[in-house]
PDB file of N, CA and C in Angstrom:
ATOM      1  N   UNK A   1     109.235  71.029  26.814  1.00  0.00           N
ATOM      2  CA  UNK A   1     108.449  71.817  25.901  1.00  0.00           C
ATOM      3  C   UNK A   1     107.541  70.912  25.060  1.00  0.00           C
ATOM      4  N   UNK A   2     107.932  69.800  24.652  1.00  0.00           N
ATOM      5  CA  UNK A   2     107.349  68.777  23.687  1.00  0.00           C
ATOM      6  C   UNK A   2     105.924  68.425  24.283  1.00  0.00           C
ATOM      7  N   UNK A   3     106.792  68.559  26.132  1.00  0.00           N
ATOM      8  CA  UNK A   3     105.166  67.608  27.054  1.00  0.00           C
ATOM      9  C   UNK A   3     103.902  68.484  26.602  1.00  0.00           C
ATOM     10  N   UNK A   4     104.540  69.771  27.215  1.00  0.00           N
ATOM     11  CA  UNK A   4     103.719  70.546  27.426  1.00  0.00           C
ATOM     12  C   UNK A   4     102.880  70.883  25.850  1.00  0.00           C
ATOM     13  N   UNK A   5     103.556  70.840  25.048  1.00  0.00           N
ATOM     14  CA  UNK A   5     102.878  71.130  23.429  1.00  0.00           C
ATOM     15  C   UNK A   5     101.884  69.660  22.882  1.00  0.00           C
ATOM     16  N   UNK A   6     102.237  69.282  23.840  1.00  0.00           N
ATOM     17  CA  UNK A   6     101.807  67.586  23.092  1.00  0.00           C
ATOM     18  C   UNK A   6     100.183  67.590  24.444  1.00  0.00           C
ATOM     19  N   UNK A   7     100.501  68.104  25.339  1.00  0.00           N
ATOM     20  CA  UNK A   7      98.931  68.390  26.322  1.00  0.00           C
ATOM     21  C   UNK A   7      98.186  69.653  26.051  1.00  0.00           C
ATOM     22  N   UNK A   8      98.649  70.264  24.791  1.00  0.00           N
ATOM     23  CA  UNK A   8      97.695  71.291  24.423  1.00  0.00           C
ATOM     24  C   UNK A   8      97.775  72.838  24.825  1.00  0.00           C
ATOM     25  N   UNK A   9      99.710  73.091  25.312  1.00  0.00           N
ATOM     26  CA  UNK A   9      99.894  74.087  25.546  1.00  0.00           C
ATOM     27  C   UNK A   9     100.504  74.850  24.296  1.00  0.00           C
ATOM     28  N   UNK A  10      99.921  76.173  24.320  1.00  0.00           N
ATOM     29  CA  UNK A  10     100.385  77.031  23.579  1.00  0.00           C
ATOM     30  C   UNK A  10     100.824  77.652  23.511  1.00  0.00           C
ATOM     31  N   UNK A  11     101.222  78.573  24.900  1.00  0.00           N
ATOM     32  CA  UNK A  11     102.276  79.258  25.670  1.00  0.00           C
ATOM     33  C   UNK A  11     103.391  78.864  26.580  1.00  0.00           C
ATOM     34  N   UNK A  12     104.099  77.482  26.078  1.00  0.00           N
ATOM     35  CA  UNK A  12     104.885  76.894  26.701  1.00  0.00           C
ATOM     36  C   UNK A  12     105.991  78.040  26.760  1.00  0.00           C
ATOM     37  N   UNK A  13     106.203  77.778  27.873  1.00  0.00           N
ATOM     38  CA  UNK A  13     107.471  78.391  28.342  1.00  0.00           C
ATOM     39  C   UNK A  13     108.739  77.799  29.715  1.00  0.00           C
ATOM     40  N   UNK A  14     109.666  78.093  29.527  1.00  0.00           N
ATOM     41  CA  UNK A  14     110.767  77.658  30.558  1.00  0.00           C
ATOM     42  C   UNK A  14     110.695  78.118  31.863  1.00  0.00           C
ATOM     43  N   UNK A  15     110.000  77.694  33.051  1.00  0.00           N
ATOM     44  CA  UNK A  15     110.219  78.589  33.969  1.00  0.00           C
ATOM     45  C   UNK A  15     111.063  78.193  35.044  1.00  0.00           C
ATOM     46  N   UNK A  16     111.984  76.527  34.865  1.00  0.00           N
ATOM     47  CA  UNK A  16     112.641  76.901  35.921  1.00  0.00           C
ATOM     48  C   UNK A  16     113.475  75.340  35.547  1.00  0.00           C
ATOM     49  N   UNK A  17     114.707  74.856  35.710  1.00  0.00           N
ATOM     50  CA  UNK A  17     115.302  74.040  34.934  1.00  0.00           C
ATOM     51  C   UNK A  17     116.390  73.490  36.474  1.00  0.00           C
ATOM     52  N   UNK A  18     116.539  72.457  36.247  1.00  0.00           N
ATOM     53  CA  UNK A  18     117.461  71.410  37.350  1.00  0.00           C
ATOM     54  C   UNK A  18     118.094  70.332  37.288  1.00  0.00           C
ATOM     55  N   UNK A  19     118.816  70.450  38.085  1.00  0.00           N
ATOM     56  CA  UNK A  19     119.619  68.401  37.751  1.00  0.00           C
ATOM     57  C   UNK A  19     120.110  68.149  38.763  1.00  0.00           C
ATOM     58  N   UNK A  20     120.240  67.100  38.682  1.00  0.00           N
ATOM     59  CA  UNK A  20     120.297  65.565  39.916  1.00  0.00           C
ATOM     60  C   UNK A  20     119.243  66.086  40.969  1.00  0.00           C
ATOM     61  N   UNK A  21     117.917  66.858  40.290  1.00  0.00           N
ATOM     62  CA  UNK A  21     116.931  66.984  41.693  1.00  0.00           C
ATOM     63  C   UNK A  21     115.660  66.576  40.931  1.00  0.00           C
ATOM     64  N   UNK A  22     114.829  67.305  41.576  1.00  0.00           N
ATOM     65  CA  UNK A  22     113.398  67.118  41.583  1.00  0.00           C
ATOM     66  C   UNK A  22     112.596  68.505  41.232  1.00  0.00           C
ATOM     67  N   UNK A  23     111.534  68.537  40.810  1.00  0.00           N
ATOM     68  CA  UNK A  23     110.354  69.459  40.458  1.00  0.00           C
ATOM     69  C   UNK A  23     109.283  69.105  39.998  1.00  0.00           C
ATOM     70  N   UNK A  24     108.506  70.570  40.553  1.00  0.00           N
ATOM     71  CA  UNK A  24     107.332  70.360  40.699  1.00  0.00           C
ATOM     72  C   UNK A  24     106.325  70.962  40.491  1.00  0.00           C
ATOM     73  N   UNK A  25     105.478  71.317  39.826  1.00  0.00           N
ATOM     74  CA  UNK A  25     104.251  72.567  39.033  1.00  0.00           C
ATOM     75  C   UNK A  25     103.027  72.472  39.790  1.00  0.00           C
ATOM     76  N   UNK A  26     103.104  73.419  41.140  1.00  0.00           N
ATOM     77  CA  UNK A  26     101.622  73.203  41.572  1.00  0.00           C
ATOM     78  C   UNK A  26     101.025  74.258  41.207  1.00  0.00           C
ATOM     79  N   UNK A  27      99.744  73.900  40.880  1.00  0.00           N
ATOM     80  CA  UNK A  27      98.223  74.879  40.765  1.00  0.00           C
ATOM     81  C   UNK A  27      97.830  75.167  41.143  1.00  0.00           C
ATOM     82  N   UNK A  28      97.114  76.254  41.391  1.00  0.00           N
ATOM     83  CA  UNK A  28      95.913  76.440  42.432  1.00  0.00           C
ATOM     84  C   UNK A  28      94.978  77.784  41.536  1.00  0.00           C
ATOM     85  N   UNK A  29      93.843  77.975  42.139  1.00  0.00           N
ATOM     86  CA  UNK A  29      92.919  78.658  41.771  1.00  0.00           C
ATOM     87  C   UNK A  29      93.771  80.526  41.432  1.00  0.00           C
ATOM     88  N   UNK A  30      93.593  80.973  40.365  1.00  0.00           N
ATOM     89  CA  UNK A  30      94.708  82.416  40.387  1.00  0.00           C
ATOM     90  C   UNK A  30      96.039  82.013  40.201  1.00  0.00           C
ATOM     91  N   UNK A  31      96.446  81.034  39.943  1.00  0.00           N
ATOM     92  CA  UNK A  31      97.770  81.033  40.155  1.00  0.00           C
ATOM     93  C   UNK A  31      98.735  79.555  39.725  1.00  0.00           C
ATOM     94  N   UNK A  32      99.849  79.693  39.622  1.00  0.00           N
ATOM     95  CA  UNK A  32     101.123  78.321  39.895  1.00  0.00           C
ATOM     96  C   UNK A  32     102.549  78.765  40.216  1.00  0.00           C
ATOM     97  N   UNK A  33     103.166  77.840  40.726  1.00  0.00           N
ATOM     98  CA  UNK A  33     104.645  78.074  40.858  1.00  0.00           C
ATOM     99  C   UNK A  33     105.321  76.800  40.983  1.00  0.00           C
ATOM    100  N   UNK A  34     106.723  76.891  40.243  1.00  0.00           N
ATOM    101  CA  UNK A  34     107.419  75.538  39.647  1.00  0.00           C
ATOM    102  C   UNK A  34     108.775  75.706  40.830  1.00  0.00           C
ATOM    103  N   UNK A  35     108.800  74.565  41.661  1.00  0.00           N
ATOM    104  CA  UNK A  35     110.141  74.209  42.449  1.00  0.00           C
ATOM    105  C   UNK A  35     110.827  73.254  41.879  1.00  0.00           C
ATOM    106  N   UNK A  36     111.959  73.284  42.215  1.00  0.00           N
ATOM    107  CA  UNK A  36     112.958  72.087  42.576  1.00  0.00           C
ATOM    108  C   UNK A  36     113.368  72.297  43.616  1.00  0.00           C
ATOM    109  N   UNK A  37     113.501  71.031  44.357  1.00  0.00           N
ATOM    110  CA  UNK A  37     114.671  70.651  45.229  1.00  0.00           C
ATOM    111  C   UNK A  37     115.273  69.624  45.510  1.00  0.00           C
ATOM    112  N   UNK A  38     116.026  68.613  45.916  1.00  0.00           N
ATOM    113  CA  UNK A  38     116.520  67.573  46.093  1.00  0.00           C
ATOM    114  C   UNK A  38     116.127  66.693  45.905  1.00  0.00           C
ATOM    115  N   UNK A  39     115.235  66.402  47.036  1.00  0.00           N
ATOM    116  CA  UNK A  39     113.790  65.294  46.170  1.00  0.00           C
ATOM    117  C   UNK A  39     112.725  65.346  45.632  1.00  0.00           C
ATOM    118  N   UNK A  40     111.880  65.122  45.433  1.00  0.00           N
ATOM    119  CA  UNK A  40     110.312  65.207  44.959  1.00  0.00           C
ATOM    120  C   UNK A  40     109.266  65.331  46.478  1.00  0.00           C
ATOM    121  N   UNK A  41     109.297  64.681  47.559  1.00  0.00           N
ATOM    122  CA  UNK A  41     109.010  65.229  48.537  1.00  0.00           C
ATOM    123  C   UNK A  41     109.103  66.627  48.963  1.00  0.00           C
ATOM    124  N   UNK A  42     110.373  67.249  48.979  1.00  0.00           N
ATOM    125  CA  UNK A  42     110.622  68.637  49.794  1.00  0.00           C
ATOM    126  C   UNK A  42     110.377  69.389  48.302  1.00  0.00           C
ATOM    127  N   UNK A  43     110.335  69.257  47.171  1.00  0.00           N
ATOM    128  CA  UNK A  43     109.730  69.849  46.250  1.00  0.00           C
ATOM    129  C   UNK A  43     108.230  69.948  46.317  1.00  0.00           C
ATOM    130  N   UNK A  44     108.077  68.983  46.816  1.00  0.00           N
ATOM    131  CA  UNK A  44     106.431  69.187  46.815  1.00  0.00           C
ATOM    132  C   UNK A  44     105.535  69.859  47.760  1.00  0.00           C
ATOM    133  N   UNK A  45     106.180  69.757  49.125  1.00  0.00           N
ATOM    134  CA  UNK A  45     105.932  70.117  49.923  1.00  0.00           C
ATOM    135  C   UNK A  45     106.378  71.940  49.894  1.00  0.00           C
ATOM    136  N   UNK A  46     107.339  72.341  49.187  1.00  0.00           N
ATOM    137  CA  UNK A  46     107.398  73.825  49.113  1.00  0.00           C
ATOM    138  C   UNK A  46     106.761  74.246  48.389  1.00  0.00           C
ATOM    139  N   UNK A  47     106.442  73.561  47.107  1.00  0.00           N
ATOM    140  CA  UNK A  47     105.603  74.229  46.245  1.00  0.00           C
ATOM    141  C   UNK A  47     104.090  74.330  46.720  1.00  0.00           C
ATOM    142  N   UNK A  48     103.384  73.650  47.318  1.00  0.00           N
ATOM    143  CA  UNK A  48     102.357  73.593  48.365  1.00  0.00           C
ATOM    144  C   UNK A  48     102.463  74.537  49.212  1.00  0.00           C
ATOM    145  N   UNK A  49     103.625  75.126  49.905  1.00  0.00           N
ATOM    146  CA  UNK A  49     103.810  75.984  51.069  1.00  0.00           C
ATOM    147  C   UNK A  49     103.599  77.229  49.929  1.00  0.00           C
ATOM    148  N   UNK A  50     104.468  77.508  48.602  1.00  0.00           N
ATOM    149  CA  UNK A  50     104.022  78.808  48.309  1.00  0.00           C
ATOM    150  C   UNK A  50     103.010  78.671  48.005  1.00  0.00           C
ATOM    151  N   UNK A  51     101.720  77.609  46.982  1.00  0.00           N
ATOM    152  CA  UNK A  51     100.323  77.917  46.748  1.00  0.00           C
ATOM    153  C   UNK A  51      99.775  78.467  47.919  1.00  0.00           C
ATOM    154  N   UNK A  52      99.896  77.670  48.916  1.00  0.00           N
ATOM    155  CA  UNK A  52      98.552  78.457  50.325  1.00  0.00           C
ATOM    156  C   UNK A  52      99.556  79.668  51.162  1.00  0.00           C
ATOM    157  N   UNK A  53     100.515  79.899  50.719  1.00  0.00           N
ATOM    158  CA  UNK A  53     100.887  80.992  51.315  1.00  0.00           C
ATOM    159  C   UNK A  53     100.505  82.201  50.655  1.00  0.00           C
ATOM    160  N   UNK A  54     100.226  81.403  49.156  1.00  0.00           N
ATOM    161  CA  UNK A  54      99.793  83.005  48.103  1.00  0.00           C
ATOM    162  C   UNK A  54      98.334  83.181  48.451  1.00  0.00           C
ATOM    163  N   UNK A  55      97.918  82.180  49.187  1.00  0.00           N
ATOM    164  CA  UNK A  55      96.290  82.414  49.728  1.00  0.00           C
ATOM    165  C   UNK A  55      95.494  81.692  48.373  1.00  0.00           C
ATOM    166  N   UNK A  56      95.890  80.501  47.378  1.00  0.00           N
ATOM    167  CA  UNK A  56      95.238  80.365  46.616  1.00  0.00           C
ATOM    168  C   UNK A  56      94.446  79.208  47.208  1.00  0.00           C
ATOM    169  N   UNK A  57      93.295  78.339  46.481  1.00  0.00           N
ATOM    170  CA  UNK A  57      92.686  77.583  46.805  1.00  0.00           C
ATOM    171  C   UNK A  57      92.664  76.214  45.550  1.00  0.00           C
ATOM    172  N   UNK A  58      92.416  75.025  46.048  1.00  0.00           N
ATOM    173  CA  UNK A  58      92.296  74.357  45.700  1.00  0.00           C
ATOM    174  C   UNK A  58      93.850  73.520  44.946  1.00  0.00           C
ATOM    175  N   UNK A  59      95.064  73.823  45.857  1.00  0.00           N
ATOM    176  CA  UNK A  59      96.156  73.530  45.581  1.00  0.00           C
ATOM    177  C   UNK A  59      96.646  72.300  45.060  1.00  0.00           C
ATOM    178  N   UNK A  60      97.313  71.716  43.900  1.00  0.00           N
ATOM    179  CA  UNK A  60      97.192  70.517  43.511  1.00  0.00           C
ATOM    180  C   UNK A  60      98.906  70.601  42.794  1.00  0.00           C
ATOM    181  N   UNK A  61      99.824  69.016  42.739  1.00  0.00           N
ATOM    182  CA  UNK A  61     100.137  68.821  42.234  1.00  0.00           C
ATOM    183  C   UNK A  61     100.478  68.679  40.433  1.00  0.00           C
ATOM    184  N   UNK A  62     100.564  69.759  39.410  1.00  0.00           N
ATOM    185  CA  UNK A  62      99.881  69.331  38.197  1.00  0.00           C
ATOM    186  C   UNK A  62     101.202  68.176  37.635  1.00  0.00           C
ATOM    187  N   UNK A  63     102.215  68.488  37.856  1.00  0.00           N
ATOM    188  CA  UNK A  63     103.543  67.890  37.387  1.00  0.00           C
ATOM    189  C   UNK A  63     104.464  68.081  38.324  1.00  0.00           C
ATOM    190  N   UNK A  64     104.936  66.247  37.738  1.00  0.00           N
ATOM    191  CA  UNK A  64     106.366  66.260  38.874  1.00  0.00           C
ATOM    192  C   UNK A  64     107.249  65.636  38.022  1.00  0.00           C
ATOM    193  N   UNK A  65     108.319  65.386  38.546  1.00  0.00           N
ATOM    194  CA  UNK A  65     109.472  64.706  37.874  1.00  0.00           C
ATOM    195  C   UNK A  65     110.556  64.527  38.663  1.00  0.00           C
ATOM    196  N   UNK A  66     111.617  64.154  38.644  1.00  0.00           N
ATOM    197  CA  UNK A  66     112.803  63.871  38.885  1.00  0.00           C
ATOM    198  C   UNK A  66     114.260  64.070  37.575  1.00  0.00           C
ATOM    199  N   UNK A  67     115.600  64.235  37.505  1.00  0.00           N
ATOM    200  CA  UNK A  67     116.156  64.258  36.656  1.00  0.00           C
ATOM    201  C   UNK A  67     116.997  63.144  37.059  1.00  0.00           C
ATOM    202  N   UNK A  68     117.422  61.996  36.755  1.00  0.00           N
ATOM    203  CA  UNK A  68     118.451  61.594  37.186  1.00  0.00           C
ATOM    204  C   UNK A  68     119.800  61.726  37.097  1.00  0.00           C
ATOM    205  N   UNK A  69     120.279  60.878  38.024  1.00  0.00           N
ATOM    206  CA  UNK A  69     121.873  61.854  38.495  1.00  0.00           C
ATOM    207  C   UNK A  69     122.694  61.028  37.313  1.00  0.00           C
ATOM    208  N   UNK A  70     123.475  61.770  36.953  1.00  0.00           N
ATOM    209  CA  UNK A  70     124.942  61.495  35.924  1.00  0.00           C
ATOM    210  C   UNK A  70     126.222  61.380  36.099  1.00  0.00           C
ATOM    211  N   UNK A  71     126.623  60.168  36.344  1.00  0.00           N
ATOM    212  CA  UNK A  71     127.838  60.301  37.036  1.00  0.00           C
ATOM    213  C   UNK A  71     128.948  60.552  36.074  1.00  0.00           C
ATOM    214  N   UNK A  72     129.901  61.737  37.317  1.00  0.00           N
ATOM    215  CA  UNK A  72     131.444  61.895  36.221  1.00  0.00           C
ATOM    216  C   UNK A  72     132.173  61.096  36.847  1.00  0.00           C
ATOM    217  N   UNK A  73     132.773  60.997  35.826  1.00  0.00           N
ATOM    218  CA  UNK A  73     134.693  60.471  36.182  1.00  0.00           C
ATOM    219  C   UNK A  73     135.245  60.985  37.549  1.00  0.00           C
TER     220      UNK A  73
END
């Protein structure tokens, strides 16, 4: 929330939360949708599959990340 308020968002909101994986906020023209999955690769690559599957254009990476893993006992 901090990122996003600190790059000039004003409607920050939660749309999708993970651990020991990966995510990813792609854009496109009309539209975004936020994945996780395991890695940052197959996150990226799905979130890409839903932009041009929603038929949007100009599909882009805006944010990625990783969480790292925490080990228990």
């Amino acid at each position: 929330m901090a990122d996003c308020k600190a790059k000039g968002g004003i409607n920050c909101i939660v749309e999708n939360w993970y651990s020991n994986s990966c995510a990813v906020m792609v854009v496109g023209d009309g539209g975004y949708n936020v994945t996780a999955r395991d890695t940052l690769v197959e996150a990226t690559e799905r979130g890409m599959r839903y932009c041009t599957d929603a038929k949007r254009t100009n599909c882009r990476v805006h944010f990625s990340t990783c969480s790292l893993p925490v080990q228990i006992r």
